[in-house]
Structure formats: C-alpha cells, structure tokens
Protein backbone atom coordinates (compact mmCIF):
# COMPACT_ATOMS: atom_id res chain seq x y z
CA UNK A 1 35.07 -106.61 -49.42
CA UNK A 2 32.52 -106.25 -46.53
CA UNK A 3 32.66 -103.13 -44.51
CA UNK A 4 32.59 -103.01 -40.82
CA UNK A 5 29.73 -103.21 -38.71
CA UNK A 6 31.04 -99.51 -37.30
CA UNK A 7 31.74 -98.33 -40.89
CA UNK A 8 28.33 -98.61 -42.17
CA UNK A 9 27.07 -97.00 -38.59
CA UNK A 10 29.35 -94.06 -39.24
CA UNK A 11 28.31 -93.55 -43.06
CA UNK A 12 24.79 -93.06 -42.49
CA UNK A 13 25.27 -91.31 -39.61
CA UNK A 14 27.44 -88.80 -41.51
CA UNK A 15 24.97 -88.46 -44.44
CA UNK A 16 21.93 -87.55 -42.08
CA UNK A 17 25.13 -85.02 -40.80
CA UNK A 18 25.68 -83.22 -43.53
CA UNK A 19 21.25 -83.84 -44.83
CA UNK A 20 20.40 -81.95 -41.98
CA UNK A 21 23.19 -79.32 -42.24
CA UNK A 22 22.28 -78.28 -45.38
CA UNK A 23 18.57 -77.77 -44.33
CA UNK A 24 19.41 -75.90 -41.65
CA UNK A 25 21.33 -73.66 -43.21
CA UNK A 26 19.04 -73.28 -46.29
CA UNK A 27 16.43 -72.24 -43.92
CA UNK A 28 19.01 -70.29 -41.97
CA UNK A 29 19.51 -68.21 -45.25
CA UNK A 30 15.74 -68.30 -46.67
CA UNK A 31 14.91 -65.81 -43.04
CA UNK A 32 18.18 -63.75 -43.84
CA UNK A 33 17.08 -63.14 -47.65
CA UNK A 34 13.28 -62.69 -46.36
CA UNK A 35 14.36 -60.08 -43.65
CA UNK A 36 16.01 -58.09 -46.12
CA UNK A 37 13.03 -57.51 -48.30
CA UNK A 38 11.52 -55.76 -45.85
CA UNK A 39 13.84 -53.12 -46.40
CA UNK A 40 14.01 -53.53 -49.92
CA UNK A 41 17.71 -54.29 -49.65
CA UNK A 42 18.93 -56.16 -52.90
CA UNK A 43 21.15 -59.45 -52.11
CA UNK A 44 23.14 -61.70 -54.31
CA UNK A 45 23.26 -65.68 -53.07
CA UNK A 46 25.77 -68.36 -53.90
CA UNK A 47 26.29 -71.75 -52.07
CA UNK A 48 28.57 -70.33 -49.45
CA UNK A 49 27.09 -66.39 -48.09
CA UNK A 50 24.91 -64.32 -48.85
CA UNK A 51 25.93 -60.91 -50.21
CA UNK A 52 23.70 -57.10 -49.43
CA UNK A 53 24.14 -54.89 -52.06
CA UNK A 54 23.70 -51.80 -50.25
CA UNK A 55 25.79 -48.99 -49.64
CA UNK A 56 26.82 -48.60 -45.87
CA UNK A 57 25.33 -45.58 -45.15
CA UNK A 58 21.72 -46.97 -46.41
CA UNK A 59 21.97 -49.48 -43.16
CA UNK A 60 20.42 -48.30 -40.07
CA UNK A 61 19.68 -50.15 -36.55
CA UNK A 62 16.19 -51.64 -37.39
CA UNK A 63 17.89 -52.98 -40.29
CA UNK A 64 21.00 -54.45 -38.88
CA UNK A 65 18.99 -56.02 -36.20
CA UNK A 66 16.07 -57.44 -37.72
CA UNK A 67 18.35 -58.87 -40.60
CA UNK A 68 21.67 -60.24 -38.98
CA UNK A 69 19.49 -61.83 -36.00
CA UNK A 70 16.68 -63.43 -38.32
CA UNK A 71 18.51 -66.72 -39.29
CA UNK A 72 19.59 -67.47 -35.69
CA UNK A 73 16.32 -66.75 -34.32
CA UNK A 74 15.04 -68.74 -37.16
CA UNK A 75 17.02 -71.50 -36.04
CA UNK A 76 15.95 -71.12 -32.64
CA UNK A 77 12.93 -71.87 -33.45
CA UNK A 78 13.75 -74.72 -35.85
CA UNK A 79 15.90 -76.15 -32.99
CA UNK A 80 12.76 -76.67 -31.26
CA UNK A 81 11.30 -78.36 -33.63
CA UNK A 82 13.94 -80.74 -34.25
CA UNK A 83 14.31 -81.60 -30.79
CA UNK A 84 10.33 -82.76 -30.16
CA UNK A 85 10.53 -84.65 -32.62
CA UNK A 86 13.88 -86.57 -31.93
CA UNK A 87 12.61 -87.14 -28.50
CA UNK A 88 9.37 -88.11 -29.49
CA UNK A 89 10.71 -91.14 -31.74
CA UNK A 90 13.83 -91.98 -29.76
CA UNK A 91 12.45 -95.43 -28.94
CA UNK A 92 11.49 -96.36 -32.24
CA UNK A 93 14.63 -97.75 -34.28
CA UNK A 94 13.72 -96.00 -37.25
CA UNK A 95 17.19 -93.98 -38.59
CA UNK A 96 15.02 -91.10 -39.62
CA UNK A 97 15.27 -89.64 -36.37
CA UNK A 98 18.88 -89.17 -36.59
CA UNK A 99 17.56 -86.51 -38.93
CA UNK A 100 16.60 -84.78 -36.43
CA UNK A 101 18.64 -84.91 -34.06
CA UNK A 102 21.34 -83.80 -35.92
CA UNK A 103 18.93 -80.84 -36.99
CA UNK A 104 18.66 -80.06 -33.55
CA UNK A 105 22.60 -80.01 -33.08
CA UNK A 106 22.74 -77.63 -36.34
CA UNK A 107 19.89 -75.58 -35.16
CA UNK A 108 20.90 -74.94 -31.70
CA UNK A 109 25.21 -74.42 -32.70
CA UNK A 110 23.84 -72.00 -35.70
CA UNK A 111 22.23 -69.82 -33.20
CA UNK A 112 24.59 -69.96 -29.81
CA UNK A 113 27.59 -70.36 -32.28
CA UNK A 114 26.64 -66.70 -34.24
CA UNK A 115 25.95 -65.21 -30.48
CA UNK A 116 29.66 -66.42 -29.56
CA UNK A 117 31.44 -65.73 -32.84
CA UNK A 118 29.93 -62.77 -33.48
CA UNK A 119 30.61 -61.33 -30.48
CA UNK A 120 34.12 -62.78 -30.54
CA UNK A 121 34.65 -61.70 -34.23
CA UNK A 122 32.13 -58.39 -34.51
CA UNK A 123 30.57 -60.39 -38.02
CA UNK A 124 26.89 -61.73 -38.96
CA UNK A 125 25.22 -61.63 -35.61
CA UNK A 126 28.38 -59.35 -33.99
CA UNK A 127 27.03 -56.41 -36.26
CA UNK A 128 24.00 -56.03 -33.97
CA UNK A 129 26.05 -55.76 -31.08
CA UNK A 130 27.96 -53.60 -32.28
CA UNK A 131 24.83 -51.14 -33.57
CA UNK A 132 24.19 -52.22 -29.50
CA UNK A 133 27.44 -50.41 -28.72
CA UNK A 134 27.73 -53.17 -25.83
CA UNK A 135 30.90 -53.08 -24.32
CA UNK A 136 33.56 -56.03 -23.85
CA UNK A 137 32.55 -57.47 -21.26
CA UNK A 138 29.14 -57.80 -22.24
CA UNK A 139 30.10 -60.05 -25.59
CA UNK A 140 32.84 -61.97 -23.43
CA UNK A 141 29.36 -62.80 -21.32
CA UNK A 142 27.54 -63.58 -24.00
CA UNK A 143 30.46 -65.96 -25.41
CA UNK A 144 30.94 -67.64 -22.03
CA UNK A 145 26.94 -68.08 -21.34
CA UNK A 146 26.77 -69.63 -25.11
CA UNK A 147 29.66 -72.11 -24.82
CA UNK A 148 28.16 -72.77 -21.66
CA UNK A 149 24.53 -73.42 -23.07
CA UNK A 150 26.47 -75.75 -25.98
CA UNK A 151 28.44 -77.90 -22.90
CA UNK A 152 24.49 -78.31 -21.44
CA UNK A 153 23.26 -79.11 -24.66
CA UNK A 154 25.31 -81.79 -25.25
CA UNK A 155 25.01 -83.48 -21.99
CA UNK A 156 20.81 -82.90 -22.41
CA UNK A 157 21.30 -85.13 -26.00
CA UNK A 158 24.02 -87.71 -24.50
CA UNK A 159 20.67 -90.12 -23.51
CA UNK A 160 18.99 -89.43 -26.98
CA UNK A 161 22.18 -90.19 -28.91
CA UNK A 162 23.05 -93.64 -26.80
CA UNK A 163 19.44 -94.52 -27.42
CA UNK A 164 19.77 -94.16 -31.39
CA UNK A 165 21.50 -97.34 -30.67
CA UNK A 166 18.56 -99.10 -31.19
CA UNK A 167 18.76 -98.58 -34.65
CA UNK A 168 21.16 -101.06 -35.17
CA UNK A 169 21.41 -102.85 -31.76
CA UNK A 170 19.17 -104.66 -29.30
CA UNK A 171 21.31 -103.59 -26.08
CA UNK A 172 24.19 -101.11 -25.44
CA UNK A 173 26.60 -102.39 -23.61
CA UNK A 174 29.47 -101.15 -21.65
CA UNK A 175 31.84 -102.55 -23.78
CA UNK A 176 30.79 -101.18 -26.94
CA UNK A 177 29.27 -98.46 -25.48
CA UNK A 178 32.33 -95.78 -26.92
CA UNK A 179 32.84 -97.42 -30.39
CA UNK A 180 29.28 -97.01 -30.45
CA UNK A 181 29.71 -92.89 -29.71
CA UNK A 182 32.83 -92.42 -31.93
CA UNK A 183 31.33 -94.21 -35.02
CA UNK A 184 28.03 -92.62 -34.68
CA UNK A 185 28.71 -89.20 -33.22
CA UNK A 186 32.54 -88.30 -33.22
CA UNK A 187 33.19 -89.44 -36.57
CA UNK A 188 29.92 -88.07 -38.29
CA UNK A 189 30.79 -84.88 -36.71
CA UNK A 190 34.79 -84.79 -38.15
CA UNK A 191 33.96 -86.28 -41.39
CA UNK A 192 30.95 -84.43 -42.03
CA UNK A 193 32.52 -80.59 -41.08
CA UNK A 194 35.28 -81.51 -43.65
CA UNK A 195 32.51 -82.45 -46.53
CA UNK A 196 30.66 -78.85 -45.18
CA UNK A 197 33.68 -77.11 -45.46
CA UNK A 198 34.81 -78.34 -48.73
CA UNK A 199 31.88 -77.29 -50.38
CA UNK A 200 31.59 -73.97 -49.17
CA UNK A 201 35.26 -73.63 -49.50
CA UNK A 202 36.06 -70.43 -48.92
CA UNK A 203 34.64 -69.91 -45.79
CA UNK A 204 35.82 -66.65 -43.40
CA UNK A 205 36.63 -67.57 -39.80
CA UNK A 206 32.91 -66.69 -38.64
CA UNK A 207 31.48 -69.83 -40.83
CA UNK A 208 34.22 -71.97 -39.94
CA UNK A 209 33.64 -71.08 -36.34
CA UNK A 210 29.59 -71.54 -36.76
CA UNK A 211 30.34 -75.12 -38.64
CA UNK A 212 32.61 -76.55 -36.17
CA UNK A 213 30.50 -75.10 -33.29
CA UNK A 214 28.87 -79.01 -32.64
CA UNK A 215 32.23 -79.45 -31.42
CA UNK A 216 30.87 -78.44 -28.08
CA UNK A 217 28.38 -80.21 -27.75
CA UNK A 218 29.93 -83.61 -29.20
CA UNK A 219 32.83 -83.42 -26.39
CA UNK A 220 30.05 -83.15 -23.89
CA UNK A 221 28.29 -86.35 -25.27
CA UNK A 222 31.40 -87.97 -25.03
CA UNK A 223 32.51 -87.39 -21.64
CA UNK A 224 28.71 -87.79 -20.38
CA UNK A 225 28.38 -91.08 -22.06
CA UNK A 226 30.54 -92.80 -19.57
CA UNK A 227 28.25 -92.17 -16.84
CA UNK A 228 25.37 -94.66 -18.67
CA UNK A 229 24.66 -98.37 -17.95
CA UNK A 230 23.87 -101.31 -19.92
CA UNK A 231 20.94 -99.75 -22.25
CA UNK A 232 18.17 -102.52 -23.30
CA UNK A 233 16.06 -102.08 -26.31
CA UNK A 234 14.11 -105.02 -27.70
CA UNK A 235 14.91 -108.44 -29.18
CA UNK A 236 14.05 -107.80 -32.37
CA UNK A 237 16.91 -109.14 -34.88
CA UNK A 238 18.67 -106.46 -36.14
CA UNK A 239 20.88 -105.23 -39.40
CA UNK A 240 23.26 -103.46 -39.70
CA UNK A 241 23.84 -102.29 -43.49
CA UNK A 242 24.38 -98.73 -45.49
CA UNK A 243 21.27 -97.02 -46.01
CA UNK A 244 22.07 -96.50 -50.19
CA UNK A 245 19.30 -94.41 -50.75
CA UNK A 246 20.17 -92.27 -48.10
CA UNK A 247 23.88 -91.81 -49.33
CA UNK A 248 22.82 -91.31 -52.82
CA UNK A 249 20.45 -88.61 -52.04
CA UNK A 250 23.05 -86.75 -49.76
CA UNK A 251 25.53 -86.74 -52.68
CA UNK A 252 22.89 -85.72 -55.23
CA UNK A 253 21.11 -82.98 -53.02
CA UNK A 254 24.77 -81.76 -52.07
CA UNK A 255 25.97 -81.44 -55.74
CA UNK A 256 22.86 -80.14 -56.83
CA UNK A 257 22.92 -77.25 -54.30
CA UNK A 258 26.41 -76.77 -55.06
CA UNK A 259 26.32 -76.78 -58.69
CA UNK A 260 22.88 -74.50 -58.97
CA UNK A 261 24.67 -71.98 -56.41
CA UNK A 262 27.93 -71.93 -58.30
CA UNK A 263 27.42 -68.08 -59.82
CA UNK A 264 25.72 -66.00 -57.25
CA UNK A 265 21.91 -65.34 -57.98
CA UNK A 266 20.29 -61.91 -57.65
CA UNK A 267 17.29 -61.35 -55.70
C-alpha cells in the first residue's frame, strides 16, 4: 500500500530527529567525560548517563563547575554551528539540512534546557548553582530567561523550517501550510522524544525534562507559522518518497549505540 505524501515527510523528518539527537548528545557526553580527566576523576558510561566514581568529599568548586557546565557549553557552541549551516543551505532543497537544523534545536534545548532544569531540579547543571549558593530567585530567573530564550528560538527558526518545504514542494501554500508544520515538525518532535526515551529508558526527570525541552520551541514554530504567506520556491518537479538509506542508518546507528552501551564502560 502507498504511504501518504505527509507520511513519508514525517518519517524522514523524524529520522534526521532522532540522527541529530544522538550526535548531540554523544558530543554532549564526549566534553563531560573529557572535563573529568582533568581532574583525574574515573567515570563509568552506558547509553543513558554517565556515572563519576568519586567519593563526595573528593569534589570541589573548580570541579563541579568546569565538569557539570562542559556539555552545555559544548553545545553552545555546537548550536552555533548547526545553525550557520542550516541557514546557509535553507534554499537549496537538499534534506541534509534538516540535519542541521534539528542539531541546532538539540544543541540550543541541551544547553537552555540544563540551565532551566537544573535550576528547577538542583541536578547536572543545578550542581553548579548550587556550589554558586545562588538563591531562589536567582534560578527562578534563570528558568524564566531560558524558557524565554527557547519561545525566541523557535519563532527565529519558524522561516527556516517553512522553507525546508522546498524539499519536497515547489510553493507553500496557505492551505497546506499547517499539515506541512505538523508532519514535518510536530510529529518528528512527538514521535522522535518517544524513540529517545525508549532507548534510554530509564531516564530521571532531569533527562526527560532536557529531551522534551524542543517542546518550546516547536509550540513557538507553530503559532508563528500562521503569520507567513504563500512561500515560492522553484519549478523544479518534485518527489516526495522515504529517504531508505536514511531510515536504515538511523535504526542501525541507534541499535548499535544502544547495544555497544548496554554494560557501562570504564574510563
């Protein structure tokens, strides 16, 4: 049986999702692990955290700090990254750059979403606060000033993502305009947290908080979206089909990771 037109949209959108989630956080975890050896703090690594075997009285602010606020940073950086490069190819109808741009919504929600949930939850990026002794109200500012930054975000990205349209189509129209957003944005995002989740099943209420932090920014791209014209692209004919290759190597690199990461490693 053929798929839908929107089906197909909303697999490969979802397996660039969950593609660039997983190198995100891989790189997210590489600066945690690589912050800790220079305090020659042993960790243990499985698919889903990253364990410090140290004794609590061997950690110390320089430690805390540099360590709990290295993969955010990190991520910071790699946000930056992501976005040049999405906005630099957002007129080409290549689906690469959806890559990216979900990168950039990974990048950006891993570092404003540990800022918000650690200060909400005192975990991960929380602990340097807390070696901060900042008071209340100074992590109910930083939570408000993050979900605020993730509401800007998203309305910053809503022209990129209505763009991506050319991928597939040769004008956006008002019509299709919101099946377009649901099936290549809301859905990714809903389907795609439930694969992340699964596979890093059990996750503590910081993680799920940090993996469902997009969230923010999708609402925004939604609401925003309304607010857009009729969007021309090109008249070039156009396909619309499942990228196999793509879906294949999502699965693969995804059970892979999982299986290699299934009894923690030592380092």
């Amino acid at each position: 049986m053929k798929l839908p037109d929107n089906i197909r949209i909303a697999i490969n959108s979802t397996a660039y999702y969950i593609l660039s989630y997983l190198f995100v956080f891989i790189v997210h975890q590489a600066a945690t692990i690589l912050a800790s050896f220079f305090f020659d703090y042993n960790v243990q690594v499985d698919y889903s955290k990253i364990f410090f075997m140290v004794s609590r009285y061997d950690w110390y602010f320089d430690s805390v700090k540099i360590i709990f606020s290295a993969g955010p940073l990190v991520c910071l950086i790699l946000s930056v990254f992501m976005i040049v490069v999405a906005y630099r190819y957002k007129e080409y109808n290549g689906s690469l750059k959806l890559f990216f741009l979900w990168g950039f919504v990974h990048s950006i929600s891993i570092f404003l979403g540990s800022a918000y949930a650690g200060a909400l939850l005192g975990e991960g990026f929380g602990h340097v606060l807390i070696w901060m002794f900042m008071p209340d109200t100074g992590k109910l500012i930083i939570t408000l000033i993050s979900l605020f930054l993730l509401a800007a975000t998203g309305f910053a990205l809503t022209r990129t993502f209505l763009l991506s349209g050319n991928i597939y189509f040769n004008l956006l129209e008002t019509k299709n305009r919101l099946p377009f957003i649901v099936f290549q944005v809301i859905l990714p995002f809903i389907i795609g947290s439930i694969i992340i989740i699964g596979i890093r099943f059990p996750v503590n209420l910081y993680e799920l908080l940090r993996i469902l932090t997009p969230l923010f920014v999708i609402l925004t791209v939604l609401l925003s979206s309304f607010g857009f014209s009729v969007l021309y692209f090109d008249e070039n004919p156009r396909s619309i089909k499942i990228n196999g290759s793509l879906v294949a190597a999502a699965l693969i690199i995804y059970a892979v990771y999982r299986i290699a990461l299934h009894f923690p490693v030592t380092i």
